[in-house]
C-alpha atoms as a PDB file:
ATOM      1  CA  UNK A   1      62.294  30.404 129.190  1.00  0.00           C
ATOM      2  CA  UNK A   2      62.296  33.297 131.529  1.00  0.00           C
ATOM      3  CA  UNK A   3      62.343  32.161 135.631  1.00  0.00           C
ATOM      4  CA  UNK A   4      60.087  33.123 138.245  1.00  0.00           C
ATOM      5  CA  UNK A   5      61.676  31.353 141.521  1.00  0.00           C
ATOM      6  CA  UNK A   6      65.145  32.274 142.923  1.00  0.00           C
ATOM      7  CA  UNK A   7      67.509  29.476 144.412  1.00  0.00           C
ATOM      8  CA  UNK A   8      65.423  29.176 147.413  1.00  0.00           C
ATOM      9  CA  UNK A   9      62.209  28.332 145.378  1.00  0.00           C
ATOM     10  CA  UNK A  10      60.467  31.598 146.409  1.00  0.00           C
ATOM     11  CA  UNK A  11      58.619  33.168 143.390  1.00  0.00           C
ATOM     12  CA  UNK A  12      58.745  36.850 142.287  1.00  0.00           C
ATOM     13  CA  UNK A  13      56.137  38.744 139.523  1.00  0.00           C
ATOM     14  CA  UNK A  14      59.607  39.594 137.561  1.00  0.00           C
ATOM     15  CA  UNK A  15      62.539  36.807 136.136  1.00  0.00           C
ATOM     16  CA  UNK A  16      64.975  35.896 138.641  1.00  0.00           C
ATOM     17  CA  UNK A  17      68.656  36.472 137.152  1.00  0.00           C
ATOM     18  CA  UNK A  18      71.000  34.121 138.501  1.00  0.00           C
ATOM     19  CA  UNK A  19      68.664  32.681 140.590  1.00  0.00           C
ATOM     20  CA  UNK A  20      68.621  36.109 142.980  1.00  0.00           C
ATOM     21  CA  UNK A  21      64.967  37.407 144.281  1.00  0.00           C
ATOM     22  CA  UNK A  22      63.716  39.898 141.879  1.00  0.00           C
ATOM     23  CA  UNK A  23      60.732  41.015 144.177  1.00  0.00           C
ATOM     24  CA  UNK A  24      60.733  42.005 147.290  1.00  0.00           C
ATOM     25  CA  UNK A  25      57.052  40.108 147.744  1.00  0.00           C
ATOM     26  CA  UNK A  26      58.477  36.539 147.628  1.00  0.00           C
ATOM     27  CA  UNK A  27      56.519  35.200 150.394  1.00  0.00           C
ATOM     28  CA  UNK A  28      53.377  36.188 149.119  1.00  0.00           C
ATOM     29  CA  UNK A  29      53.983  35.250 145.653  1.00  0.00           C
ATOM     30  CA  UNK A  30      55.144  31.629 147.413  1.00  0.00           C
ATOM     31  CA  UNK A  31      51.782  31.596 148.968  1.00  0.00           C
ATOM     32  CA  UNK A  32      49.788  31.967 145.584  1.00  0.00           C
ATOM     33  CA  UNK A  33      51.800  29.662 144.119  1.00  0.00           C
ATOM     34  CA  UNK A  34      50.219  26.645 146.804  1.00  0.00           C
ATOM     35  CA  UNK A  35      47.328  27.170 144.321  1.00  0.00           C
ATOM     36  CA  UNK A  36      48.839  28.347 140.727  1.00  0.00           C
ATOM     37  CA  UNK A  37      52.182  26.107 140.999  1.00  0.00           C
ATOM     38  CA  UNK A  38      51.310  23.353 143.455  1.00  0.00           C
ATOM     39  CA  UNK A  39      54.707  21.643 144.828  1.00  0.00           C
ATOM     40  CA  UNK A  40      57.102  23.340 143.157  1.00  0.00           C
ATOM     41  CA  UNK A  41      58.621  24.680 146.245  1.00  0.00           C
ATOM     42  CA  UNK A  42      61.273  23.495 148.527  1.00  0.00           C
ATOM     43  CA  UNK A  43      59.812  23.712 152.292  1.00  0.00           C
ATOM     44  CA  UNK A  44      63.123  23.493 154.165  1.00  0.00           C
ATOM     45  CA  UNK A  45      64.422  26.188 151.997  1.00  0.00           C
ATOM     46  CA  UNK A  46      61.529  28.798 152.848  1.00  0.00           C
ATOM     47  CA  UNK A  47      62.073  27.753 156.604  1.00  0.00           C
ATOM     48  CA  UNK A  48      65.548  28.534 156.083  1.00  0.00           C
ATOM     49  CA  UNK A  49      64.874  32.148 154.928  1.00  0.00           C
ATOM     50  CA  UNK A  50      62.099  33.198 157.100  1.00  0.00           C
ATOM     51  CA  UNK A  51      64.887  32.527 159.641  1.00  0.00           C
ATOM     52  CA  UNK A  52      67.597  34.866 158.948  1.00  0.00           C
ATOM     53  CA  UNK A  53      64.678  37.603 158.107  1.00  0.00           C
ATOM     54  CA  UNK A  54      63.322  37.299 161.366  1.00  0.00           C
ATOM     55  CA  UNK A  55      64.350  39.642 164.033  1.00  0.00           C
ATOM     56  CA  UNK A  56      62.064  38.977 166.323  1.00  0.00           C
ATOM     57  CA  UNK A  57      58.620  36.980 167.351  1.00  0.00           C
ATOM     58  CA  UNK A  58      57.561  39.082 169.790  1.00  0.00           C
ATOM     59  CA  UNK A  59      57.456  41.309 168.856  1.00  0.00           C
ATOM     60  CA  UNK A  60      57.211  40.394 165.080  1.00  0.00           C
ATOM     61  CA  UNK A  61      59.905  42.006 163.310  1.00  0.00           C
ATOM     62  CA  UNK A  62      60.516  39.886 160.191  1.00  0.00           C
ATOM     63  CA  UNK A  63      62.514  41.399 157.377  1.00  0.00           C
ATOM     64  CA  UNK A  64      61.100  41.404 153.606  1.00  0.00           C
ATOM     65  CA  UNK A  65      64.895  39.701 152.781  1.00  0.00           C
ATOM     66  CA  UNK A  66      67.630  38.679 154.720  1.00  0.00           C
ATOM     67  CA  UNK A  67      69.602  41.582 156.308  1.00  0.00           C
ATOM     68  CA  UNK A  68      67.492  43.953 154.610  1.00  0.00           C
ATOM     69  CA  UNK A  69      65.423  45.925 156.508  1.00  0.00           C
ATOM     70  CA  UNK A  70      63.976  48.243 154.366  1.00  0.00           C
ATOM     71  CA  UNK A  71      61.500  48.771 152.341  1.00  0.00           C
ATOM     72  CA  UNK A  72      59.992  47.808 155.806  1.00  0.00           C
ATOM     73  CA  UNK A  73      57.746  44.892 155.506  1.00  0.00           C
ATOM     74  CA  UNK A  74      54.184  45.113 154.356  1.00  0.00           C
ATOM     75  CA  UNK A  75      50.787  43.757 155.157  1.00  0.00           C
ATOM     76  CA  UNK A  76      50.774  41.334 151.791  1.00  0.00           C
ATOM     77  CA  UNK A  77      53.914  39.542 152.948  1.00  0.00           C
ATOM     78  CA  UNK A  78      53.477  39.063 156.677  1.00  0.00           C
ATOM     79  CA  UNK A  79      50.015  37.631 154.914  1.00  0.00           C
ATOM     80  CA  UNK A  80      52.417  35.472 152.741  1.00  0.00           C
ATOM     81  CA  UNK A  81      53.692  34.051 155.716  1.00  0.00           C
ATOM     82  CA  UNK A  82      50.884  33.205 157.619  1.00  0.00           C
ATOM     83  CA  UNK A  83      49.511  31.531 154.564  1.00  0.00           C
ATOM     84  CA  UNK A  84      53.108  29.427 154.273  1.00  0.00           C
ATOM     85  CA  UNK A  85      52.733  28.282 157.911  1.00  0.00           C
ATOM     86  CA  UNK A  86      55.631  30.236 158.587  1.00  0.00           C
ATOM     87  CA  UNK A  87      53.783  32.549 161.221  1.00  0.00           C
ATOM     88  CA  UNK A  88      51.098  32.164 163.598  1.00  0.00           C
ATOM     89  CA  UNK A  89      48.017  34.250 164.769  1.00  0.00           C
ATOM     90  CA  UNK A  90      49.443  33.442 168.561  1.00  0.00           C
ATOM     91  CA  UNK A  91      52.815  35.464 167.479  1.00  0.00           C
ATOM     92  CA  UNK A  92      50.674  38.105 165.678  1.00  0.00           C
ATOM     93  CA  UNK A  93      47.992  38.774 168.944  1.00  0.00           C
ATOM     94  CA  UNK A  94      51.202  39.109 171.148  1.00  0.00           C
ATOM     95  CA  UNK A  95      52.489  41.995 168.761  1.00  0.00           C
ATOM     96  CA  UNK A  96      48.781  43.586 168.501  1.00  0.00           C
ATOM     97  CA  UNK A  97      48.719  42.384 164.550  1.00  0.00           C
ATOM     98  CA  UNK A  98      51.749  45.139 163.972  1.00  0.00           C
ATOM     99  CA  UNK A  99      53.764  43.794 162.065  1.00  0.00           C
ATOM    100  CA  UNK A 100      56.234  46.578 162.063  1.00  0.00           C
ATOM    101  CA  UNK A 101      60.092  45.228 161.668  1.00  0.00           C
ATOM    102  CA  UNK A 102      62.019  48.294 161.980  1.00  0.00           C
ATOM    103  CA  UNK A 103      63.738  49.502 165.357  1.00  0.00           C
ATOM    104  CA  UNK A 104      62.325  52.631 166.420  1.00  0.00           C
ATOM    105  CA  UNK A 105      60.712  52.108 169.256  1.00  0.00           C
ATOM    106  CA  UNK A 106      56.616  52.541 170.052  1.00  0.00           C
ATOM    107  CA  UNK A 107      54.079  51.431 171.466  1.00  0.00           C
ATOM    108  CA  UNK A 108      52.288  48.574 169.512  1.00  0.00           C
ATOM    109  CA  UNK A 109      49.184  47.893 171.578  1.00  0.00           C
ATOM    110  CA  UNK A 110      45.841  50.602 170.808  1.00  0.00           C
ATOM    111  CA  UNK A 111      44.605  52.665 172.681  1.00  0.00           C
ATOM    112  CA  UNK A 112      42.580  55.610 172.371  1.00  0.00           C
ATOM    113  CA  UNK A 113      45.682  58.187 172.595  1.00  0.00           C
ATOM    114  CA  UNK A 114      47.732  56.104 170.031  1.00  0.00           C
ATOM    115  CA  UNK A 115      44.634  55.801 167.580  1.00  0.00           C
ATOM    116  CA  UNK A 116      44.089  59.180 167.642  1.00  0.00           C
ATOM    117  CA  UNK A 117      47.194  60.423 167.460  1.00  0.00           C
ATOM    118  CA  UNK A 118      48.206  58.026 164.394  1.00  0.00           C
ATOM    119  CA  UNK A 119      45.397  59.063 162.693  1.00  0.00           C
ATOM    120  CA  UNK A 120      46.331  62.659 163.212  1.00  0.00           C
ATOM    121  CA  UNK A 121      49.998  61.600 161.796  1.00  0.00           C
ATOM    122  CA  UNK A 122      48.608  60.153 158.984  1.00  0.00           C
ATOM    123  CA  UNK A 123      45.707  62.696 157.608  1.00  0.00           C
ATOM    124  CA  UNK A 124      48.582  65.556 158.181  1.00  0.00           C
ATOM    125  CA  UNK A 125      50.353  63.045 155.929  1.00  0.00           C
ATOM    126  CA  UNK A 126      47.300  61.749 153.184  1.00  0.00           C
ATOM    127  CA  UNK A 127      48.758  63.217 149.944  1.00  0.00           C
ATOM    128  CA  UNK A 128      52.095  62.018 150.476  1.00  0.00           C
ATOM    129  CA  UNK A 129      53.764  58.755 149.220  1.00  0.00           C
ATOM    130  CA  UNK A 130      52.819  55.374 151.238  1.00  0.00           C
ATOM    131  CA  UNK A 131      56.529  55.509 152.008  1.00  0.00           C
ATOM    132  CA  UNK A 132      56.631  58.853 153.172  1.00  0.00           C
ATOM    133  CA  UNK A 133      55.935  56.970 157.058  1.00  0.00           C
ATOM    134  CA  UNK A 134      58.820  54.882 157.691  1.00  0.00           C
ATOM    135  CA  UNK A 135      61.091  57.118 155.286  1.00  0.00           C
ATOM    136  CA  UNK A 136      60.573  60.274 157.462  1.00  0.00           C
ATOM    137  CA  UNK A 137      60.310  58.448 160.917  1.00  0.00           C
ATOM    138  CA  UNK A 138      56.251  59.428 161.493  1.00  0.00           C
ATOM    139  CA  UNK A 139      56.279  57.039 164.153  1.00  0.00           C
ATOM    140  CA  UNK A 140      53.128  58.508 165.708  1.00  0.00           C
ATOM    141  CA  UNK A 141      51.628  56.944 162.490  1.00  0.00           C
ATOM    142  CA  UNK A 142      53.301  53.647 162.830  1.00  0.00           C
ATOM    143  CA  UNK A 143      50.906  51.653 165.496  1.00  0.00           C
ATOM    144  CA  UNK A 144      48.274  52.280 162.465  1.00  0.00           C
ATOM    145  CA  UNK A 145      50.737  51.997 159.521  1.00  0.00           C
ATOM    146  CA  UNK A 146      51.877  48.948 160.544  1.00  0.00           C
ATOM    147  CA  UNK A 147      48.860  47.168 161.840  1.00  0.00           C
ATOM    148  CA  UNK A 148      46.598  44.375 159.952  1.00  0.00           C
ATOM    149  CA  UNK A 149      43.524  45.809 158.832  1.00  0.00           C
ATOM    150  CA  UNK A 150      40.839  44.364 160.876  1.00  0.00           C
ATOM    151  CA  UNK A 151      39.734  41.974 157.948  1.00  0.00           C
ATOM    152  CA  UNK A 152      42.752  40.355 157.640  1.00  0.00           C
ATOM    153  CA  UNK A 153      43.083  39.386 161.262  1.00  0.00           C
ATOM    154  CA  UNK A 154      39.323  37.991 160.540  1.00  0.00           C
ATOM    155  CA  UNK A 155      41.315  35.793 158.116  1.00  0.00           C
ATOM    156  CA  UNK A 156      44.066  35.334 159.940  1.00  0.00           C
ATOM    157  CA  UNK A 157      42.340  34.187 162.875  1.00  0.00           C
ATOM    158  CA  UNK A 158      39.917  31.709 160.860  1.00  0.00           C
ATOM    159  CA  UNK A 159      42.889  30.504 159.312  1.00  0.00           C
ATOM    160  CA  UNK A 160      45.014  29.988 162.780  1.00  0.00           C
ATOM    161  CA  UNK A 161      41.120  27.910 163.954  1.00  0.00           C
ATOM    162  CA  UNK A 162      40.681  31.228 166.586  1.00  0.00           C
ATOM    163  CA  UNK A 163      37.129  32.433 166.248  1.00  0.00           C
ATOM    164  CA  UNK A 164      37.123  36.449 164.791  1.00  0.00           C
ATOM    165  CA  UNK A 165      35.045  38.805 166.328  1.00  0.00           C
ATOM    166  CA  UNK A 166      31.462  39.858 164.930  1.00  0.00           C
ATOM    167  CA  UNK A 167      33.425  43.154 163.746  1.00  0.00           C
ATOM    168  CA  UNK A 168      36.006  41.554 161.949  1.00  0.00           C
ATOM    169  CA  UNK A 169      34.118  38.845 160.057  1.00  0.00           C
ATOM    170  CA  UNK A 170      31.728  41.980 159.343  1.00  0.00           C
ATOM    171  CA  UNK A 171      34.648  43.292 157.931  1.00  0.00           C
ATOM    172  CA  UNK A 172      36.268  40.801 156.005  1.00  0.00           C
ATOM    173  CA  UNK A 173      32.768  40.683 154.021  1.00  0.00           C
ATOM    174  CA  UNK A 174      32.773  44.053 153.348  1.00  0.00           C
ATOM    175  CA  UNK A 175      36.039  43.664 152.102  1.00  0.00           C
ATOM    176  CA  UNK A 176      35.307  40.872 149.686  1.00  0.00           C
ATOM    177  CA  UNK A 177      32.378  43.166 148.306  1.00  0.00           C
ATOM    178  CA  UNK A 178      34.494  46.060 147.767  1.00  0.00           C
ATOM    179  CA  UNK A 179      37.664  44.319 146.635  1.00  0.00           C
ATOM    180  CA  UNK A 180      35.100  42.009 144.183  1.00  0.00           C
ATOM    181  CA  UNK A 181      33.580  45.077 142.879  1.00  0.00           C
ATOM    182  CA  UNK A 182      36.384  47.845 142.130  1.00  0.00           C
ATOM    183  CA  UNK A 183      39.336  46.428 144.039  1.00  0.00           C
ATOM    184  CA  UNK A 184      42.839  46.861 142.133  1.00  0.00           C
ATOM    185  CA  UNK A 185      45.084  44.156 140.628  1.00  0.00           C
ATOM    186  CA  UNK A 186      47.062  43.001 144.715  1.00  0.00           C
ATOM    187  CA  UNK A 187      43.555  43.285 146.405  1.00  0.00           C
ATOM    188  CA  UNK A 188      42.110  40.800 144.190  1.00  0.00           C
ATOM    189  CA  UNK A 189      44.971  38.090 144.410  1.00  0.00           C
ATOM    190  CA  UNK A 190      44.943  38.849 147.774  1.00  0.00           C
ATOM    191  CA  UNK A 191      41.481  37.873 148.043  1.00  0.00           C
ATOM    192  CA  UNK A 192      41.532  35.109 145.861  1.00  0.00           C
ATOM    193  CA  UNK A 193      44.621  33.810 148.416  1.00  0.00           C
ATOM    194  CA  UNK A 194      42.430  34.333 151.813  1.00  0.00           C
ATOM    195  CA  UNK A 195      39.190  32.671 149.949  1.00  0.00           C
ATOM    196  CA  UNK A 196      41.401  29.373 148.739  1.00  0.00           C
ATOM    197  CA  UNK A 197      42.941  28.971 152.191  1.00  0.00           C
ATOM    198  CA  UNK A 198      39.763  29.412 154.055  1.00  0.00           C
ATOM    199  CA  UNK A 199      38.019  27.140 151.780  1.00  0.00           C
ATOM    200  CA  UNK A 200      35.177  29.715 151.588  1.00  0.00           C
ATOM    201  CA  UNK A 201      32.748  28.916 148.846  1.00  0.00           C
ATOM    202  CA  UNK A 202      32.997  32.219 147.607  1.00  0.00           C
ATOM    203  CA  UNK A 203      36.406  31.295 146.146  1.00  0.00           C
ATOM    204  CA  UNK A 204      33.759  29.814 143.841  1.00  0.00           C
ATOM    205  CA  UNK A 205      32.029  33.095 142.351  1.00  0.00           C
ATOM    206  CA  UNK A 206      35.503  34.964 141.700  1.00  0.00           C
ATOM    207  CA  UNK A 207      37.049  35.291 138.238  1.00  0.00           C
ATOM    208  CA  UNK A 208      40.607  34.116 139.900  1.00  0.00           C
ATOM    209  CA  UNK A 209      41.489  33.332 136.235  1.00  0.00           C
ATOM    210  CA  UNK A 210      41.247  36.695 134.829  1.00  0.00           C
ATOM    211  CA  UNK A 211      42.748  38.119 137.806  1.00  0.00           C
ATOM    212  CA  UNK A 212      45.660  35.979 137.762  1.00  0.00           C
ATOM    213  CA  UNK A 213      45.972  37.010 133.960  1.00  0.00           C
ATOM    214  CA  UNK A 214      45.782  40.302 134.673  1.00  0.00           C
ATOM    215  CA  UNK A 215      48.354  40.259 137.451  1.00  0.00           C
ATOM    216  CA  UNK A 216      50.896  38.578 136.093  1.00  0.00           C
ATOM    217  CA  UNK A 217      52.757  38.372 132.388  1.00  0.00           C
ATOM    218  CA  UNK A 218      51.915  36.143 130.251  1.00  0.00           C
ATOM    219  CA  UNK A 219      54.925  33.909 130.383  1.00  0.00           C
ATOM    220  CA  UNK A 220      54.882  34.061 134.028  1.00  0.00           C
ATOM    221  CA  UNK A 221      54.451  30.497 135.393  1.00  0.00           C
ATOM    222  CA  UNK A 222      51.600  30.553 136.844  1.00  0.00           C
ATOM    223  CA  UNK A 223      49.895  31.707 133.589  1.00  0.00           C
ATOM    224  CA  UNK A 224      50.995  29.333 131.690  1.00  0.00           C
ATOM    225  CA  UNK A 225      50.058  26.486 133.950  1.00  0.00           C
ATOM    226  CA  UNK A 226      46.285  27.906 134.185  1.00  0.00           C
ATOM    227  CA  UNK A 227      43.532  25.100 133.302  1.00  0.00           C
END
């Protein structure tokens, strides 16, 4: 039987060989599996990794893996972590919800100059690869690039027990609409994540079943232990 968790229980969408991550995801995956794999995980073992990936709280730098800082880390696993208990929205509003962990310095808070000149940087940059930012240092683009989309703060802030803002819970609904509707195979399990841990009853009204099926293979363990 083919394994989905590495030594330190995280869980990966590929087999583990050895017992090494095969992802480089494993906190959200971890989070998904609260739902899909219920205490199957080792707690002091997460703790223990989160550690040597994070750089820094404040700013948040947090590495996807230990002493590996690229692929830079993404939106799903910072996410991941928040989900885990691992990070807070109080360490998140200190670094502006950017989440960016490499070194090159910028300036993380908004303002009107940074907005508009990220969003400059990154229509110059549409058609290229989602890596194409960090990989050629556009690091106008990065207070943008690297920032939680205003529906996911909504989420984590309702998660954290901070009230959102009218905007973002606006947001967050248009999101579940939209994701819901034609959103691709991460959206959804995203969604399906946020929905579960807010206790929303909309968690109710999604088709997390086909979703998960559709996400991961068939052997995968959280297929198999589907009810």
């Amino acid at each position: 039987m083919k394994v989905y968790q590495d030594l330190d229980t995280f869980y990966h969408d590929k087999p583990c060989i050895n017992g090494q991550p095969s992802s480089n995801n494993g906190y959200i995956y971890t989070a998904y599996s609260k739902y899909l794999a219920p205490d199957t995980t080792n707690r002091h073992r997460l703790l223990a990794r989160f550690l040597k990936c994070t750089k820094s709280l404040d700013p948040v730098k947090i590495n996807r893996l230990p002493q590996k800082e690229t692929p830079p880390c993404s939106k799903d696993e910072i996410i991941g972590m928040v989900s885990l208990g691992l990070l807070s929205d109080s360490e998140l509003s200190r670094s502006h919800y950017n989440f960016c962990n490499l070194d090159t310095p910028f300036e993380r808070k908004l303002s009107l100059k940074s907005i508009f000149g990220a969003v400059r940087a990154l229509y110059k940059i549409r058609n290229e690869h989602r890596n194409y930012v960090w990989q050629n240092k556009v690091i106008a683009g990065y207070p943008l690039a690297f920032r939680l989309p205003n529906w996911d703060i909504y989420y984590v802030q309702k998660y954290s027990g901070v009230t959102p803002s009218l905007m973002n819970t606006l947001l967050f609904y248009i999101n579940f609409i939209n994701v819901y509707i034609k959103g691709d195979k991460s959206s959804r399990m995203m969604l399906f994540l946020q929905l579960n841990d807010l206790k929303s009853p909309l968690r109710k009204i999604i088709p997390y079943k086909k979703w998960i099926k559709d996400y991961f293979p068939e052997d995968h363990t959280f297929v198999r232990l589907l009810k």
